[in-house]
N, C-alpha and C. Protein backbone atom coordinates (compact mmCIF):
# COMPACT_ATOMS: atom_id res chain seq x y z
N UNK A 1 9.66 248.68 -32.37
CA UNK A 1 10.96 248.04 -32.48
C UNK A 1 10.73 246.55 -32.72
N UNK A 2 11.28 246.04 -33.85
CA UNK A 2 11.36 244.70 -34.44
C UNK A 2 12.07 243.89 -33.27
N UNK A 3 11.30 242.22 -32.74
CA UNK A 3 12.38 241.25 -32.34
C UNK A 3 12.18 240.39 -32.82
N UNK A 4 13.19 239.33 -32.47
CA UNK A 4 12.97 238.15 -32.83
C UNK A 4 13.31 237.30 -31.78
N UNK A 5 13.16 235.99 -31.62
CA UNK A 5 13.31 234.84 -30.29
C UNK A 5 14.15 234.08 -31.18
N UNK A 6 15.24 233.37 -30.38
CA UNK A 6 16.42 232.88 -31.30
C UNK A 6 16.55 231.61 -30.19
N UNK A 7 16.84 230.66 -29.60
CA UNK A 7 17.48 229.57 -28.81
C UNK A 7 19.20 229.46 -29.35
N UNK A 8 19.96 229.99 -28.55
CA UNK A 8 21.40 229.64 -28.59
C UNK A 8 21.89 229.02 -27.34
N UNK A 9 22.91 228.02 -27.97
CA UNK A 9 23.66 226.98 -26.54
C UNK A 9 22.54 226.88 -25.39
N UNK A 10 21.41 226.50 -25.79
CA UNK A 10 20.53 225.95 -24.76
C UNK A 10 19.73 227.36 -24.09
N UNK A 11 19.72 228.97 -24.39
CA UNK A 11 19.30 229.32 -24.22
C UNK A 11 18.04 230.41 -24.96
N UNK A 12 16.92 230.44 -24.22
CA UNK A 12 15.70 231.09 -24.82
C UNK A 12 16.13 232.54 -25.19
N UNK A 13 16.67 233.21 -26.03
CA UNK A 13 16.22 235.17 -26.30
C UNK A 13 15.23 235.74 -27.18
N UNK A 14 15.11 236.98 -26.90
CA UNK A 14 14.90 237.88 -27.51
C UNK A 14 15.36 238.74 -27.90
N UNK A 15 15.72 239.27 -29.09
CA UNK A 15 17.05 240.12 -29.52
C UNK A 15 16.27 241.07 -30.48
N UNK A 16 16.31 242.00 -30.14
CA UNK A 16 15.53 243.44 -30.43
C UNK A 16 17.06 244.33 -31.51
N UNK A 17 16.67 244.65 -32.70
CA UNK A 17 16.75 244.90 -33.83
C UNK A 17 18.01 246.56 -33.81
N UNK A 18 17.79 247.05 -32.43
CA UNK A 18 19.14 247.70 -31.79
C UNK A 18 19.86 247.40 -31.03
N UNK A 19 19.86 245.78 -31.02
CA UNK A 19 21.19 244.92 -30.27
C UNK A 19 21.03 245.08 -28.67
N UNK A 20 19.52 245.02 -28.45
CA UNK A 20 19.75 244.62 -26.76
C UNK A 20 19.64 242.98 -26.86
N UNK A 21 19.46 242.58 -26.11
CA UNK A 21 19.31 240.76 -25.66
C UNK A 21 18.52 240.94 -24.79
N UNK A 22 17.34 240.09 -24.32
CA UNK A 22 16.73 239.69 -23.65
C UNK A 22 17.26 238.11 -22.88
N UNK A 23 17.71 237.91 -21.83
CA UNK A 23 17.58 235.78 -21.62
C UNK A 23 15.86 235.71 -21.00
N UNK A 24 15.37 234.78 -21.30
CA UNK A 24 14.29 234.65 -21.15
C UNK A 24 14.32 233.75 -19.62
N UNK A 25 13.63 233.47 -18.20
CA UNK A 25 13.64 232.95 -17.44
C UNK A 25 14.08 231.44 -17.67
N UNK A 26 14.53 230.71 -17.01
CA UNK A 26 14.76 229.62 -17.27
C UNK A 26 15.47 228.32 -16.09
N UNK A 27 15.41 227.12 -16.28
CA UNK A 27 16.40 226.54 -15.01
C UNK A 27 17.58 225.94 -15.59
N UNK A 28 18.84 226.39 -14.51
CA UNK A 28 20.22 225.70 -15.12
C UNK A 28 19.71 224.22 -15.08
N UNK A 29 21.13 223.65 -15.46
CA UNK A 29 21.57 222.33 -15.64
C UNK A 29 21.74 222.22 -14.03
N UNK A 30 21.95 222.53 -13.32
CA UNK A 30 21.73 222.30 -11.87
C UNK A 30 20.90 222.44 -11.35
N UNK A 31 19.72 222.69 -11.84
CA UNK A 31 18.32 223.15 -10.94
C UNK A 31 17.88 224.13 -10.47
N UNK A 32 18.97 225.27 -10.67
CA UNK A 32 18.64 226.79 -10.21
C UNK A 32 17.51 227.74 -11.18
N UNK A 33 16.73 228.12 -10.85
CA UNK A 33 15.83 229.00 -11.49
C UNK A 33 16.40 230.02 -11.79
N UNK A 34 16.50 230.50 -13.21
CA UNK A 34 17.15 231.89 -13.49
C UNK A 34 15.89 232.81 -13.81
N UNK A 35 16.48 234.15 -13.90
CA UNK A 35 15.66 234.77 -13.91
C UNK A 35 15.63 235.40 -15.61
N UNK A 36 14.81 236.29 -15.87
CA UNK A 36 14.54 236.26 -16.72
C UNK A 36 15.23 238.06 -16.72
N UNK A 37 16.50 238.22 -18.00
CA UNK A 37 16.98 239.91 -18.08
C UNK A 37 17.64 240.27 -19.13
N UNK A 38 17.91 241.83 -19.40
CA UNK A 38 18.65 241.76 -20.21
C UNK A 38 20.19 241.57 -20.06
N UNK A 39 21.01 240.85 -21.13
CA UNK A 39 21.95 240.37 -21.11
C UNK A 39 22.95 241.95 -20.87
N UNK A 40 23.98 241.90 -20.10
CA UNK A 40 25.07 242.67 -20.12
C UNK A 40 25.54 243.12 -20.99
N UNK A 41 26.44 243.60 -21.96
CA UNK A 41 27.46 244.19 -22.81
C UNK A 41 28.51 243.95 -22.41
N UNK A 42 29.47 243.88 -22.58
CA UNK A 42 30.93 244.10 -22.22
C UNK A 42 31.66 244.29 -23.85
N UNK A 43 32.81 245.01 -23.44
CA UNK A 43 33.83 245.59 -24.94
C UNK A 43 34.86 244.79 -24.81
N UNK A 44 35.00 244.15 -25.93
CA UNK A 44 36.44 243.23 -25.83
C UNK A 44 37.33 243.92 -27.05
N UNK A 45 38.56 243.61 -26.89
CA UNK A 45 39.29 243.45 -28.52
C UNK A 45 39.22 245.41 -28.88
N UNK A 46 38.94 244.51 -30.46
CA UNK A 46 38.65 245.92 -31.02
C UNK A 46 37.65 246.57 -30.99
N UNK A 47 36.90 246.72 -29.67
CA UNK A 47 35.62 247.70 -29.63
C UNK A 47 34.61 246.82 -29.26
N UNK A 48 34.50 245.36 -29.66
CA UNK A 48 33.64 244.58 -30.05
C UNK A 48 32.35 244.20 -28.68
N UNK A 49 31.40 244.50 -29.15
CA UNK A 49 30.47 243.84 -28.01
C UNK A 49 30.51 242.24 -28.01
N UNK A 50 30.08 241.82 -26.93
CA UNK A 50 29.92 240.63 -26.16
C UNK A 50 29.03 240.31 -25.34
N UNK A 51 28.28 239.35 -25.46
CA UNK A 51 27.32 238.88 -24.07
C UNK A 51 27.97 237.63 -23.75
N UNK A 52 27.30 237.13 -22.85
CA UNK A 52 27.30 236.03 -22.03
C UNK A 52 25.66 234.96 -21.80
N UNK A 53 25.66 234.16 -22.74
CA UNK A 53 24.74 233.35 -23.06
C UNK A 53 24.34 232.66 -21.81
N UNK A 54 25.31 232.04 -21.74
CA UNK A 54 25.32 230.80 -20.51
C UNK A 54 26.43 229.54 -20.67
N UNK A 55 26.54 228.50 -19.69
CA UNK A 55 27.39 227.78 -20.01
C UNK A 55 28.59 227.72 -20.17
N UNK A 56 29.01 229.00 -19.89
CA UNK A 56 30.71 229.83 -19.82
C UNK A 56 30.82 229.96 -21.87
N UNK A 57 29.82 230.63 -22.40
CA UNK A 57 29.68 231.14 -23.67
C UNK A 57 29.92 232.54 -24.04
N UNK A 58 30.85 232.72 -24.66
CA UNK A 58 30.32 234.13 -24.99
C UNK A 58 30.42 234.23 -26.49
N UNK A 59 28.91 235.13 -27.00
CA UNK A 59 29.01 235.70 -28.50
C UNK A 59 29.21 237.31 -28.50
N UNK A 60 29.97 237.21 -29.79
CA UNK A 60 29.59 238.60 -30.53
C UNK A 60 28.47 239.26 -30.52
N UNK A 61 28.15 240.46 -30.03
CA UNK A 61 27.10 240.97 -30.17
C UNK A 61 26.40 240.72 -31.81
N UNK A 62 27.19 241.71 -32.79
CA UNK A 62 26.79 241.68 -34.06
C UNK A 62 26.35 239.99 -34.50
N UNK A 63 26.64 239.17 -34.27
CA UNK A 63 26.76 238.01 -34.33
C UNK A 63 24.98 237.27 -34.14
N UNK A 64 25.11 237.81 -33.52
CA UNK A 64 23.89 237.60 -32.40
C UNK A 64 22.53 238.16 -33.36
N UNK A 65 22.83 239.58 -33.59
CA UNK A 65 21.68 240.48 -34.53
C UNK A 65 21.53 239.40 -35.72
N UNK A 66 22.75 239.78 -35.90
CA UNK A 66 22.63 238.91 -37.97
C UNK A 66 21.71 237.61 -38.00
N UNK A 67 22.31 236.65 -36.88
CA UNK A 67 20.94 235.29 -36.44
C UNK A 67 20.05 235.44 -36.62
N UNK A 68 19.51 236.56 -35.84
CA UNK A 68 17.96 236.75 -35.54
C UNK A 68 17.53 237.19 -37.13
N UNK A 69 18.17 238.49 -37.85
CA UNK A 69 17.74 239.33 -38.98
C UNK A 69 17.81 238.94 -40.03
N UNK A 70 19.30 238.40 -39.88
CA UNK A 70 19.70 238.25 -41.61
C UNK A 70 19.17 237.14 -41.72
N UNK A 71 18.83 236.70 -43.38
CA UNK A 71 18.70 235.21 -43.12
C UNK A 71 19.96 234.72 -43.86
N UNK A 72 20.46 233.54 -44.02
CA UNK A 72 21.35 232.96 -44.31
C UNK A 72 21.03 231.34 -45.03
N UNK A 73 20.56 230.89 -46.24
CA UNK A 73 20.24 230.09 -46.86
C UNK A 73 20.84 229.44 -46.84
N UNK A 74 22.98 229.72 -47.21
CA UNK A 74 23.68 229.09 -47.79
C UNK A 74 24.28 228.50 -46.10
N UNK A 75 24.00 229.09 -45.07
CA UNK A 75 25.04 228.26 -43.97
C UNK A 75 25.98 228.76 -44.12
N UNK A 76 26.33 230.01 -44.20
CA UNK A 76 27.95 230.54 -44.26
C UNK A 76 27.65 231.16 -42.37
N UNK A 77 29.68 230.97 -42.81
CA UNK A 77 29.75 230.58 -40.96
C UNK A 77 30.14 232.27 -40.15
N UNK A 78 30.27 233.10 -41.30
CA UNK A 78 30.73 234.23 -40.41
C UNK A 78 29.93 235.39 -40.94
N UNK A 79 29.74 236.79 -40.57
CA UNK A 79 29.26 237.88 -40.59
C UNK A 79 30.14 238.62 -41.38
N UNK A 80 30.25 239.37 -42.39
CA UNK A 80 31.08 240.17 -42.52
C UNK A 80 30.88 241.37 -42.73
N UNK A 81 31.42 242.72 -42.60
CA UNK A 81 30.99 243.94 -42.95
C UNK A 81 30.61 244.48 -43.88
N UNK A 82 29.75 245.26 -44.05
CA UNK A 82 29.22 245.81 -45.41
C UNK A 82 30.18 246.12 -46.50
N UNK A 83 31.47 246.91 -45.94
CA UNK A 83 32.24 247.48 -46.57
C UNK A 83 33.56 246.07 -46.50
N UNK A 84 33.21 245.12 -46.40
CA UNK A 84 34.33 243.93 -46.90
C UNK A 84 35.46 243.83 -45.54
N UNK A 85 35.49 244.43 -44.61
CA UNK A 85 36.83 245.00 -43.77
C UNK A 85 36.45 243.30 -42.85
C-alpha cells in the first residue's frame, strides 16, 4: 500500500492511498505531547468524510488523498469528480 507524508495546518501525516490518515506524534502550541494515531472519520453533509487535523480544522477526506496523489501544477483550488458532478 502506497503513502505519502503531507504537513497540513502545522501538522505531520501520513495518508495511505485507501484514505486512512496517520497524525504523526507531535507537541501542541501549548506544550502538550500528542501522540502519534490514526485520524478518526466522521460523515458530514452528503456522505462526505472528514478528519480533524488540529487547531479546530477540519478537511475533506477526498481532499486530503488528492494532496498527497494527485499532483496539481496549475494550483487549482478544488477536487472535482471524475464524472464532472
Amino acid at each position: 500500500m502506497r503513502s505519502k507524508e503531507i504537513t497540513l495546518n502545522g501538522r505531520e501525516l501520513i495518508v495511505y492511498e485507501d484514505g486512512r490518515v496517520y497524525r504523526k506524534p507531535c507537541t501542541s502550541s501549548c506544550g502538550l505531547q500528542l501522540k502519534g494515531k490514526f485520524a478518526k472519520v466522521s460523515i458530514v453533509g452528503k456522505g462526505y468524510a472528514r478528519i480533524f487535523v488540529g487547531s479546530g480544522k477540519f478537511y475533506s477526506l477526498h481532499r486530503i488523498v488528492a494532496m498527497a496523489f494527485i499532483p496539481n501544477p496549475e494550483n487549482k483550488p478544488q477536487v472535482n469528480h471524475i464524472n464532472g458532478i
